[in-house]
PDB file of N, CA and C in Angstrom:
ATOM      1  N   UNK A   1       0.823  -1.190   0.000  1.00  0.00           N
ATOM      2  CA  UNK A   1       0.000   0.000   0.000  1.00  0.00           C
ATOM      3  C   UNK A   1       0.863   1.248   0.000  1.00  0.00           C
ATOM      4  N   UNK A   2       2.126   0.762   0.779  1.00  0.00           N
ATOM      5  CA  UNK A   2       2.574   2.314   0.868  1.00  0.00           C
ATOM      6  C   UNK A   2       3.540   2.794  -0.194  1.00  0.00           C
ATOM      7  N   UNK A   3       4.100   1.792  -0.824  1.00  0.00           N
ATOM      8  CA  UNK A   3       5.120   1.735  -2.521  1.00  0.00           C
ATOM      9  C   UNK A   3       3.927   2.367  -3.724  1.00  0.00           C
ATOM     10  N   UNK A   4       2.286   1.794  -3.432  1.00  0.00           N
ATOM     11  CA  UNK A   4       1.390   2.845  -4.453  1.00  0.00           C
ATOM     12  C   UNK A   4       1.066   3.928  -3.984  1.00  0.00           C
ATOM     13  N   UNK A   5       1.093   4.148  -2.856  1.00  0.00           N
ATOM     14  CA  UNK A   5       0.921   5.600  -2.511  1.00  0.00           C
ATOM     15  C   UNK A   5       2.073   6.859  -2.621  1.00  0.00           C
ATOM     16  N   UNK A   6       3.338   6.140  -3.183  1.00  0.00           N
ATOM     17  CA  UNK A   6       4.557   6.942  -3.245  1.00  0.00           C
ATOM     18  C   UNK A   6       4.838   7.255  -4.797  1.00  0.00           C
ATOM     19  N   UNK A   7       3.685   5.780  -5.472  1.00  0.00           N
ATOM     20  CA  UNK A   7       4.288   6.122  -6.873  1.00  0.00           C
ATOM     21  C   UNK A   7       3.029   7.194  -7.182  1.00  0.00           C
ATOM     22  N   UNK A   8       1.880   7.002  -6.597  1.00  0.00           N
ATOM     23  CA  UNK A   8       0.982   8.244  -7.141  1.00  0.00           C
ATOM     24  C   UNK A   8       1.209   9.644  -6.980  1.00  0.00           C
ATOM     25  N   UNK A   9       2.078   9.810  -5.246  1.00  0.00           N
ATOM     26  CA  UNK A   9       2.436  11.133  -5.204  1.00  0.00           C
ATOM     27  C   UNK A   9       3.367  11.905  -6.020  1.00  0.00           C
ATOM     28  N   UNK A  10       4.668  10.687  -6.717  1.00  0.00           N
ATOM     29  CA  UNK A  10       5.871  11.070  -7.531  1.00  0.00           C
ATOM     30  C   UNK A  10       5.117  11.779  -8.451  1.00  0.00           C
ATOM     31  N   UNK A  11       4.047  10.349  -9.470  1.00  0.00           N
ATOM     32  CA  UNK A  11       3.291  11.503 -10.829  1.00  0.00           C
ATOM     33  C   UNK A  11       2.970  12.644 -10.070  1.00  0.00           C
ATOM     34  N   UNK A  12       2.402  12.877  -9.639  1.00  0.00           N
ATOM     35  CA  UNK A  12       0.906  14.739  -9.167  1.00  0.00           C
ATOM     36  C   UNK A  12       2.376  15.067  -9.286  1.00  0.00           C
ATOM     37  N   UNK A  13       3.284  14.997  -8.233  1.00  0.00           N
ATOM     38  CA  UNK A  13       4.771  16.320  -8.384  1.00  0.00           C
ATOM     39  C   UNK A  13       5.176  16.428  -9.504  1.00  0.00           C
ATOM     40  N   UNK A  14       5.355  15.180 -10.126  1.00  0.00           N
ATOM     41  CA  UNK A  14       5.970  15.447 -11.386  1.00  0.00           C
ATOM     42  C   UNK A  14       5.323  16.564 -12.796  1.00  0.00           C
ATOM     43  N   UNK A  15       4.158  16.090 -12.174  1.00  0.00           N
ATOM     44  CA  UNK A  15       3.095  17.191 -13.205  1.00  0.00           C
ATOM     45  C   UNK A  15       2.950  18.211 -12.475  1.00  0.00           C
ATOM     46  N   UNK A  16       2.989  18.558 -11.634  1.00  0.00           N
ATOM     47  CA  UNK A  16       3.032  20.118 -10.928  1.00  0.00           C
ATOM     48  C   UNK A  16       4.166  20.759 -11.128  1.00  0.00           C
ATOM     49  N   UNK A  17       5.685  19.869 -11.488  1.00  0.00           N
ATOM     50  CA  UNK A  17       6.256  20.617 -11.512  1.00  0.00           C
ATOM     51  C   UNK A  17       7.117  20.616 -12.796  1.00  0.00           C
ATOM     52  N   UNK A  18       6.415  19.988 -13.877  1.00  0.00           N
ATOM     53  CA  UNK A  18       6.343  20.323 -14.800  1.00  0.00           C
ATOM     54  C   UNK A  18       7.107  19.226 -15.716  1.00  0.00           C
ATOM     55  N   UNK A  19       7.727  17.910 -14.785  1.00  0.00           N
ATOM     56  CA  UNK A  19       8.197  17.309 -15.309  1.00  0.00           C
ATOM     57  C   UNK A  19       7.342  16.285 -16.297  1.00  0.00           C
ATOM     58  N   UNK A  20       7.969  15.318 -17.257  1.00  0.00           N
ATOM     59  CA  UNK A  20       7.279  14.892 -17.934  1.00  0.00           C
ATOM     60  C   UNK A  20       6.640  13.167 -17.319  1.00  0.00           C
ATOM     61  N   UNK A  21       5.681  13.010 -17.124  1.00  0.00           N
ATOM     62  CA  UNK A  21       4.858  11.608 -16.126  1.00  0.00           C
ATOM     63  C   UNK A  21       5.396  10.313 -16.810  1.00  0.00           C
ATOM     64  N   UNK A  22       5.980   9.397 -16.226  1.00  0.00           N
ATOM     65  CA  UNK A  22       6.431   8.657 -16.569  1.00  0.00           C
ATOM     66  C   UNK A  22       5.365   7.271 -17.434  1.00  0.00           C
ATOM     67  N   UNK A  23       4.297   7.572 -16.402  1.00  0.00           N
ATOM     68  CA  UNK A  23       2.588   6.735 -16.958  1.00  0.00           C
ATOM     69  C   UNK A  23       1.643   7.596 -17.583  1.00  0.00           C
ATOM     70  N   UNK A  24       1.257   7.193 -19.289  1.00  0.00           N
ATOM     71  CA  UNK A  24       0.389   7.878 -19.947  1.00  0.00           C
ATOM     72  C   UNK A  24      -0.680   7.915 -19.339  1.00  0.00           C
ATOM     73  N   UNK A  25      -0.975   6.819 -18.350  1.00  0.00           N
ATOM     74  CA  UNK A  25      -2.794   7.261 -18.003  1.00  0.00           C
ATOM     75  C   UNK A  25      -3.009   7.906 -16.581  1.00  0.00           C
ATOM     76  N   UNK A  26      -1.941   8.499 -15.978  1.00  0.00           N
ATOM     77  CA  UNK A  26      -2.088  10.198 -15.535  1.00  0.00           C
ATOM     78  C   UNK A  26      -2.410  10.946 -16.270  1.00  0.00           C
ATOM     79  N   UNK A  27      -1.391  11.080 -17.297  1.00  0.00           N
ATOM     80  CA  UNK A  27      -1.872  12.580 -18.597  1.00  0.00           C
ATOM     81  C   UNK A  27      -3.104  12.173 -18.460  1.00  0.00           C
ATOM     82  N   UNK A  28      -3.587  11.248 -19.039  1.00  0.00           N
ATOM     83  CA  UNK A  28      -5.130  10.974 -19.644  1.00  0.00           C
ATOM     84  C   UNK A  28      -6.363  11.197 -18.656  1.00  0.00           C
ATOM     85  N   UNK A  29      -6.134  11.236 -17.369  1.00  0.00           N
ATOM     86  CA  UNK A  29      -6.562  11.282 -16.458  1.00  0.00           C
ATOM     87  C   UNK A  29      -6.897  13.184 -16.205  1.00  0.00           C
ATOM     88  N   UNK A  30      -5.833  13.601 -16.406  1.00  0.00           N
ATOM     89  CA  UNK A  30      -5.945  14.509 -15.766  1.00  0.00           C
ATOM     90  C   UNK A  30      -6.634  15.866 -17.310  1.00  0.00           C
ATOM     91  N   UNK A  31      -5.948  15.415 -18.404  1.00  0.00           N
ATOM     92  CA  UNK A  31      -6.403  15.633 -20.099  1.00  0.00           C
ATOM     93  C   UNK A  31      -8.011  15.556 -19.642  1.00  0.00           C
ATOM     94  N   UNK A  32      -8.600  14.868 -19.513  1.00  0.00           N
ATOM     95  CA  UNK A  32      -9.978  14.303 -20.188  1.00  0.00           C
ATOM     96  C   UNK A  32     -10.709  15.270 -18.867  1.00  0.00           C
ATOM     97  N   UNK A  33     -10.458  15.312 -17.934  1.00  0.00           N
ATOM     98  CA  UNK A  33     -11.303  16.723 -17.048  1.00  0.00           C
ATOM     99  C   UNK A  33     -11.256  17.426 -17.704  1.00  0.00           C
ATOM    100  N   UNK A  34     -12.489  17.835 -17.693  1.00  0.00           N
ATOM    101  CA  UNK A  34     -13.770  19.220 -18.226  1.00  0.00           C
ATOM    102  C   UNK A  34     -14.016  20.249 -17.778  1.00  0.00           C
ATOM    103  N   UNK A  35     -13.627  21.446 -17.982  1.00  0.00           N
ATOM    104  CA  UNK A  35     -13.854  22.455 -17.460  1.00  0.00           C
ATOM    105  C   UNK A  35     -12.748  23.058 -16.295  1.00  0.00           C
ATOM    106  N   UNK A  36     -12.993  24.169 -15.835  1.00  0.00           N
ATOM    107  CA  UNK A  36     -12.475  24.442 -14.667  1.00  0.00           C
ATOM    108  C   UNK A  36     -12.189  23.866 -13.737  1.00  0.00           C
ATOM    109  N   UNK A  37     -10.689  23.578 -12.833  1.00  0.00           N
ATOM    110  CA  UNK A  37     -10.501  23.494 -11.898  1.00  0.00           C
ATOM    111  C   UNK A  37     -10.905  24.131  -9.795  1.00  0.00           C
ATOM    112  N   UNK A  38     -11.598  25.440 -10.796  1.00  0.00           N
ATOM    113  CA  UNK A  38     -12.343  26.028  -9.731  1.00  0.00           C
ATOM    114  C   UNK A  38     -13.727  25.793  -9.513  1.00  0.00           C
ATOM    115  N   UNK A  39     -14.539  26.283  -8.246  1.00  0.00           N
ATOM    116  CA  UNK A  39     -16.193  25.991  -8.477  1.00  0.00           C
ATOM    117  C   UNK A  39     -15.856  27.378  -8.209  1.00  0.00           C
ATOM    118  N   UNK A  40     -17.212  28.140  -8.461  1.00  0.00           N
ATOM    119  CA  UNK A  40     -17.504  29.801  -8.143  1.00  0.00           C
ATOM    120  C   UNK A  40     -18.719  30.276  -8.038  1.00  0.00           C
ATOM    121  N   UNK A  41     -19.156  28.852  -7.761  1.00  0.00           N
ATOM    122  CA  UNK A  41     -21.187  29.255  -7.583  1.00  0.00           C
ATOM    123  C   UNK A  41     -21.344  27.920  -6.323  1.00  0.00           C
ATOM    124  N   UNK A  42     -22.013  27.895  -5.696  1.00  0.00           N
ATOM    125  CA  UNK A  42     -23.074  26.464  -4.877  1.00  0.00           C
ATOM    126  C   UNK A  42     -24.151  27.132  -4.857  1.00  0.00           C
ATOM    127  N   UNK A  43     -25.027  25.610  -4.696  1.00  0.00           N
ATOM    128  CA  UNK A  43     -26.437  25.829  -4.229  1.00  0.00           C
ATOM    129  C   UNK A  43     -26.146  25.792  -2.937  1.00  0.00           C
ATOM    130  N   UNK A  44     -27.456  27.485  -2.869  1.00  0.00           N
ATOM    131  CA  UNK A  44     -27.773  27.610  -1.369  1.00  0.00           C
ATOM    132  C   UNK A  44     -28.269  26.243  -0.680  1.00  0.00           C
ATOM    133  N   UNK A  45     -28.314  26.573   0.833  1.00  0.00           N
ATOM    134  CA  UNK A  45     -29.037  25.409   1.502  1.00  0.00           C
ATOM    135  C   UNK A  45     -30.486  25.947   2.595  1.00  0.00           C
ATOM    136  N   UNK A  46     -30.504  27.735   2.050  1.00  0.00           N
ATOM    137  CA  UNK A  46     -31.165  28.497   2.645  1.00  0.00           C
ATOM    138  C   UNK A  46     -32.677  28.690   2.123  1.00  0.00           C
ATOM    139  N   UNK A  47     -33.985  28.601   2.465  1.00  0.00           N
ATOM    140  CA  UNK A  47     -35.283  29.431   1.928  1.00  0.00           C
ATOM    141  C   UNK A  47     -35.709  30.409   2.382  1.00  0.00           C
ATOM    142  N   UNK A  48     -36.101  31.232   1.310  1.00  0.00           N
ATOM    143  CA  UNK A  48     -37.276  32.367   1.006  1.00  0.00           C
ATOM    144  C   UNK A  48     -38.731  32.147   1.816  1.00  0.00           C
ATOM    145  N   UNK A  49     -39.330  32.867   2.746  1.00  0.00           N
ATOM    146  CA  UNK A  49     -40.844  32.702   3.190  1.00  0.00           C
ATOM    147  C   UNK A  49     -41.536  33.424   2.175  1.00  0.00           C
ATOM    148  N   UNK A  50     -42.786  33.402   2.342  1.00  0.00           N
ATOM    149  CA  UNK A  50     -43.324  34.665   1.854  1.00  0.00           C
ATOM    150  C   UNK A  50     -43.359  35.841   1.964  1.00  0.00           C
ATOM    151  N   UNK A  51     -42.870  36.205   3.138  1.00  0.00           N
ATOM    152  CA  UNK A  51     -42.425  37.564   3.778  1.00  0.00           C
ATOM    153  C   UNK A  51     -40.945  37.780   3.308  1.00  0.00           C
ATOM    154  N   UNK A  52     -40.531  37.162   2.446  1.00  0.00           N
ATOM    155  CA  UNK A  52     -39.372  37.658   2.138  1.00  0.00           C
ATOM    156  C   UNK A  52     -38.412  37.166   3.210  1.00  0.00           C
ATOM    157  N   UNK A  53     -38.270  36.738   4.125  1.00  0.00           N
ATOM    158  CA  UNK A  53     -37.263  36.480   5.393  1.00  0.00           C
ATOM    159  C   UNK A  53     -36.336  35.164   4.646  1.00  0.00           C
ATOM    160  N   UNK A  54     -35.371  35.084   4.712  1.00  0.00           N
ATOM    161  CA  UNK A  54     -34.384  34.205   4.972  1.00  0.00           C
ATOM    162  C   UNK A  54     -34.153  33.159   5.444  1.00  0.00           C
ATOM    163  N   UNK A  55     -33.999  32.029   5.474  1.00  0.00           N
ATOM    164  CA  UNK A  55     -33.919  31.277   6.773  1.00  0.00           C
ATOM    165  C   UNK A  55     -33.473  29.746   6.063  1.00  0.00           C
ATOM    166  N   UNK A  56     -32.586  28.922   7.371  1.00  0.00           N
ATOM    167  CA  UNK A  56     -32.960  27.465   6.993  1.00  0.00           C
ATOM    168  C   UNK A  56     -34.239  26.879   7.148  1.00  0.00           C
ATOM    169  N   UNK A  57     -34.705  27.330   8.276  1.00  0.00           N
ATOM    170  CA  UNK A  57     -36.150  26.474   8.373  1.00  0.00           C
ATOM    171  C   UNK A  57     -36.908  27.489   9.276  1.00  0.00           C
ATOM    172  N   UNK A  58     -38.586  27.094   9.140  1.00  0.00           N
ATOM    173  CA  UNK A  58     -39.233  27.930   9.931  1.00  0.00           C
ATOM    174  C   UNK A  58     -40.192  27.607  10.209  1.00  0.00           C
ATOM    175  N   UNK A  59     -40.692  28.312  11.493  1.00  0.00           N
ATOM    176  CA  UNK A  59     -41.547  27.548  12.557  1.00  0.00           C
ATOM    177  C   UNK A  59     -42.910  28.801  12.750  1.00  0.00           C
ATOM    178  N   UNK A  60     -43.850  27.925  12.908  1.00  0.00           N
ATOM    179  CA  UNK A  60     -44.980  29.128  13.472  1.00  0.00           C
ATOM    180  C   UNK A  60     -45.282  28.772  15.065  1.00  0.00           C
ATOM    181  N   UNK A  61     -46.249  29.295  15.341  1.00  0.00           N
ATOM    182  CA  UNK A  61     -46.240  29.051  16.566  1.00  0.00           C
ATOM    183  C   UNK A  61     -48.177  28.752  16.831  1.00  0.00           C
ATOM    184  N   UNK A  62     -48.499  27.476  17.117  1.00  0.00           N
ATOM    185  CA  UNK A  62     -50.089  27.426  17.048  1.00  0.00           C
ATOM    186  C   UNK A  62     -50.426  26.574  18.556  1.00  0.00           C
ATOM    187  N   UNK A  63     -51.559  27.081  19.095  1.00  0.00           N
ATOM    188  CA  UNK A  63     -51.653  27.152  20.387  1.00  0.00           C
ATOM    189  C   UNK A  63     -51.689  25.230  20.474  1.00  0.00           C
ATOM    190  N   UNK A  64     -51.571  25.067  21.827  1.00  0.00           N
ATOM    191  CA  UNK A  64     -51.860  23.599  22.252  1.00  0.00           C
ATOM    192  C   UNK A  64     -53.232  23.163  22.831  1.00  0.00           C
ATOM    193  N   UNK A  65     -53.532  22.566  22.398  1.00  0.00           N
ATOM    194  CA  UNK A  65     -55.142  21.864  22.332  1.00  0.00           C
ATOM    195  C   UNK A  65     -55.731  21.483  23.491  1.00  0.00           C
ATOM    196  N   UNK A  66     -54.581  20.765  24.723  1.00  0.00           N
ATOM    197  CA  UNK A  66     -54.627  20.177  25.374  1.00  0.00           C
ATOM    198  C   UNK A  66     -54.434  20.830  26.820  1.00  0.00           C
ATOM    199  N   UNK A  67     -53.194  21.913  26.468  1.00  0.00           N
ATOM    200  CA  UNK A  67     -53.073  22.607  27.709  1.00  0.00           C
ATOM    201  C   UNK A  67     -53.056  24.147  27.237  1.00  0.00           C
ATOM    202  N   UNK A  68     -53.796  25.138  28.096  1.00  0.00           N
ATOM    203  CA  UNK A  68     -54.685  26.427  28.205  1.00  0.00           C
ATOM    204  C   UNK A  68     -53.316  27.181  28.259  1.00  0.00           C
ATOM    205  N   UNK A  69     -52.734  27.910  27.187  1.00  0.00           N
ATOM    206  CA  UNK A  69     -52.206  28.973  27.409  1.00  0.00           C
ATOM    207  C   UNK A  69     -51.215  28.464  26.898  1.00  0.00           C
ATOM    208  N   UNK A  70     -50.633  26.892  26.277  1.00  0.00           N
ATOM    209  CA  UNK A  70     -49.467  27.176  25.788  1.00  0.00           C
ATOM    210  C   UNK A  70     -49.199  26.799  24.315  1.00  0.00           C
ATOM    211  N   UNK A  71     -48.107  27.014  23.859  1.00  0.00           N
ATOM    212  CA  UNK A  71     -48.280  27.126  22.238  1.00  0.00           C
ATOM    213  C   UNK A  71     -46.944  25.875  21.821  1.00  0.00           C
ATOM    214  N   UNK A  72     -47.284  25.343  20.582  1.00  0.00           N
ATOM    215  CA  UNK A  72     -46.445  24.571  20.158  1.00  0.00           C
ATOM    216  C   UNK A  72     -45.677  25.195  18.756  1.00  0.00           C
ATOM    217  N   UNK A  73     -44.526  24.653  18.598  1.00  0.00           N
ATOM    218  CA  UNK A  73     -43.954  25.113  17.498  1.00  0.00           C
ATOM    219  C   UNK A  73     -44.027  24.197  16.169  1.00  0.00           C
ATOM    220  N   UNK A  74     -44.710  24.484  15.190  1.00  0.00           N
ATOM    221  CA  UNK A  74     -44.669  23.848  14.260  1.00  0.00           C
ATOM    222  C   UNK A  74     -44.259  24.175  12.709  1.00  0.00           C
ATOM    223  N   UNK A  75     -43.208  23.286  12.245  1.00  0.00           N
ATOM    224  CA  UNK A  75     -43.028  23.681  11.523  1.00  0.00           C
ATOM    225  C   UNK A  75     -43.214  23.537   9.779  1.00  0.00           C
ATOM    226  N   UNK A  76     -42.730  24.584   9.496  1.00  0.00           N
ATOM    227  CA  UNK A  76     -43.214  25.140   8.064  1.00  0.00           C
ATOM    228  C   UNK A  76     -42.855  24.749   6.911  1.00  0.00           C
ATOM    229  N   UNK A  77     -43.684  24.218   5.834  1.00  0.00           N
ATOM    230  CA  UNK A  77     -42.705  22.978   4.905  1.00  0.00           C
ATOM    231  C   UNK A  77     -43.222  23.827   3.391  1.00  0.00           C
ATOM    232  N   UNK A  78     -44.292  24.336   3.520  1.00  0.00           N
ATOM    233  CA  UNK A  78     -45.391  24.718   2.264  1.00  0.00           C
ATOM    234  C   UNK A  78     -45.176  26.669   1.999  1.00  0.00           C
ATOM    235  N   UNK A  79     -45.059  26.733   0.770  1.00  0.00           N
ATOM    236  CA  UNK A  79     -45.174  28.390   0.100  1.00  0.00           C
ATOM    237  C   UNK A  79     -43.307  28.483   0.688  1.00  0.00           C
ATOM    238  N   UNK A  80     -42.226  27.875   0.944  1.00  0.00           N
ATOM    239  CA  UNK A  80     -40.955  27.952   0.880  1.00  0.00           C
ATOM    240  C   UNK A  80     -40.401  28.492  -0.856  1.00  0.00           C
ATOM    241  N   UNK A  81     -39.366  29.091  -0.961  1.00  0.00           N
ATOM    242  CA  UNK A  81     -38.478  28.563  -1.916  1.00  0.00           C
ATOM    243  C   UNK A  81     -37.143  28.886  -2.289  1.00  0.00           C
ATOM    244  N   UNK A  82     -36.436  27.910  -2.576  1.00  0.00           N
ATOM    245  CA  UNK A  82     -34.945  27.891  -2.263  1.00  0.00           C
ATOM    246  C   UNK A  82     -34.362  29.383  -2.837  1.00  0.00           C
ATOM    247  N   UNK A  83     -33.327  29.463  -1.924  1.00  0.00           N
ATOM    248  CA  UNK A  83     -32.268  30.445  -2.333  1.00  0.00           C
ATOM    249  C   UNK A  83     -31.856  30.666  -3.839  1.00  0.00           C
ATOM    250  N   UNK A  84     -31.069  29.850  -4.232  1.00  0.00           N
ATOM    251  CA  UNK A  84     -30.937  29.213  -5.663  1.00  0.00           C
ATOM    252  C   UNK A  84     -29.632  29.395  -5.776  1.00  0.00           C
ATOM    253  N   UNK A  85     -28.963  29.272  -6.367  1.00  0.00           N
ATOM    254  CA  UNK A  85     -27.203  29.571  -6.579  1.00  0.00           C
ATOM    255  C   UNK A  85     -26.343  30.800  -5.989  1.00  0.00           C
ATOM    256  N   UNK A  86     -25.390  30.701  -5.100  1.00  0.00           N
ATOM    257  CA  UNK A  86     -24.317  31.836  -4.244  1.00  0.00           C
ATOM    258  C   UNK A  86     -23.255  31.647  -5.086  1.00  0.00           C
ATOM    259  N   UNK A  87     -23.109  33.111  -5.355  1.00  0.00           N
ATOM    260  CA  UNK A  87     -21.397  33.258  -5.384  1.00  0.00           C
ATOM    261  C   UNK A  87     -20.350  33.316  -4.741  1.00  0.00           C
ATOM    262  N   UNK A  88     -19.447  32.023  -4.899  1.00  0.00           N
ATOM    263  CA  UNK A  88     -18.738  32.404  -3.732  1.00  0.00           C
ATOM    264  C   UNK A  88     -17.101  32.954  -3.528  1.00  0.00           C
ATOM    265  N   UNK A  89     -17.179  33.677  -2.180  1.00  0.00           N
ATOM    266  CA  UNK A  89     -16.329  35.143  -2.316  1.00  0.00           C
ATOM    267  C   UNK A  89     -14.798  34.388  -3.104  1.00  0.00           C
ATOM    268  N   UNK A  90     -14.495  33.185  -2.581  1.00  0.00           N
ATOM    269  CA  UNK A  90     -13.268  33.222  -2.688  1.00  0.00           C
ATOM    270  C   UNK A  90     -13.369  31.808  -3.212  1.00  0.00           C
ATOM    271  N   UNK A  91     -12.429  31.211  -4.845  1.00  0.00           N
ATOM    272  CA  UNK A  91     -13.087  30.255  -5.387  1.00  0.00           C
ATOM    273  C   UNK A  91     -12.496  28.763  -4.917  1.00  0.00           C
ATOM    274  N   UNK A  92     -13.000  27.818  -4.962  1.00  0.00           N
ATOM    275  CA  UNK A  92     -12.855  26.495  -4.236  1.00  0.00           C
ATOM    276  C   UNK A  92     -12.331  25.684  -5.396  1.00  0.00           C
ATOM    277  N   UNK A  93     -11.430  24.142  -5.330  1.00  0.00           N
ATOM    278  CA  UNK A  93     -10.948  23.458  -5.658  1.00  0.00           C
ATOM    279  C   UNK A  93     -12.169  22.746  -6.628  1.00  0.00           C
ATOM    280  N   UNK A  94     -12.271  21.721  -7.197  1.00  0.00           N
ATOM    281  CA  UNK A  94     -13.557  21.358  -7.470  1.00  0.00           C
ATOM    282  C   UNK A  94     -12.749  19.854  -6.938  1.00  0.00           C
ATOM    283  N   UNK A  95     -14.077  19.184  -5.996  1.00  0.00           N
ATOM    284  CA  UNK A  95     -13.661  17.634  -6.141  1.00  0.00           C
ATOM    285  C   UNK A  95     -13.330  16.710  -7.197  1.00  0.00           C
ATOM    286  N   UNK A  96     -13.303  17.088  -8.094  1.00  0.00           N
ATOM    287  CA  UNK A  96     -13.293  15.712  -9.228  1.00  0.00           C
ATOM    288  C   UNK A  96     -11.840  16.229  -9.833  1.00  0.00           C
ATOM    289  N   UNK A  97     -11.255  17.085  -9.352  1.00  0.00           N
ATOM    290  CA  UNK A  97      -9.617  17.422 -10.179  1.00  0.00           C
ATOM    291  C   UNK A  97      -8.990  16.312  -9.761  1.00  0.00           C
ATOM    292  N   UNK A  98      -8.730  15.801 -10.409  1.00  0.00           N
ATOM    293  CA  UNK A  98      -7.758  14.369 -10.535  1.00  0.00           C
ATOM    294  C   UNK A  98      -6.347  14.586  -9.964  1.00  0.00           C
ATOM    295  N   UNK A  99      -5.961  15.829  -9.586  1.00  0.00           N
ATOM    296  CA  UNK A  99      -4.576  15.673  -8.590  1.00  0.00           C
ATOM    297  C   UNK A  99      -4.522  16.321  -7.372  1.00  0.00           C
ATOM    298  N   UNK A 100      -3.230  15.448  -6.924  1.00  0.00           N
ATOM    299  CA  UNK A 100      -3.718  15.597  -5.358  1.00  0.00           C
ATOM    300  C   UNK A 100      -2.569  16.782  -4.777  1.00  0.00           C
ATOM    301  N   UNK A 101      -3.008  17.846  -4.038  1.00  0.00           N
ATOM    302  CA  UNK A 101      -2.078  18.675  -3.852  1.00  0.00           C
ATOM    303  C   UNK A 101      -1.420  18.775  -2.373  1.00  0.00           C
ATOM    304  N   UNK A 102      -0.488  19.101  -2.176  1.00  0.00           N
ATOM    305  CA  UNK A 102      -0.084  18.527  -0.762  1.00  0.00           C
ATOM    306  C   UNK A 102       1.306  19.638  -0.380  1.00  0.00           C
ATOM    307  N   UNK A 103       1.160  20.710   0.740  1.00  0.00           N
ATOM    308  CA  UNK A 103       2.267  21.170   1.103  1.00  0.00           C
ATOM    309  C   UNK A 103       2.825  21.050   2.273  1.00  0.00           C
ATOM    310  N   UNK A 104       4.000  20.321   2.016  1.00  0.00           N
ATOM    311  CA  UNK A 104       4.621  19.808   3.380  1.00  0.00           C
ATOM    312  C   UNK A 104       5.880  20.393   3.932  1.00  0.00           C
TER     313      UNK A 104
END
């Protein structure tokens, strides 16, 4: 385990640092990713009420049936809707980049 874990780290350095990979199916590996190495958007995980308010989740408050004067919290699933895509401030790695970066 630990002789493949030394030969995978050699390729990533070797391609970071510009040398040429001794195994074609690194290049190919790392060739055939699509797109950007950065993300610069996620989906929120936040909803919209109807009042416009913000929130992860939300609760009303409707009296209890059983006992005089006190109220239960229940919550709110219906007329929600998601945030929808954030920009975010500062841009992130994307998981699927095929090399592994490491400063030691």
């Amino acid at each position: 385990m630990g002789g493949h874990m030394g030969r995978m780290a050699k390729k990533s350095m070797d391609y970071i640092t510009g040398q040429t990979p001794e195994n074609i199916e690194t290049c190919n590996s790392v060739a055939s990713f699509r797109g950007t190495p950065f993300v610069l958007t996620r989906s929120s995980s936040q909803y919209f009420d109807e009042d416009g308010h913000l929130a992860h989740e939300f609760y009303k408050e409707t009296p209890d049936r059983n006992a005089s004067g006190k109220v239960k919290l229940k919550r709110i699933t219906k007329g929600l809707r998601k945030q929808g895509e954030i920009k975010l401030d500062i841009p992130r790695l994307n998981v699927n980049f095929p090399i592994i970066i490491y400063e030691g």
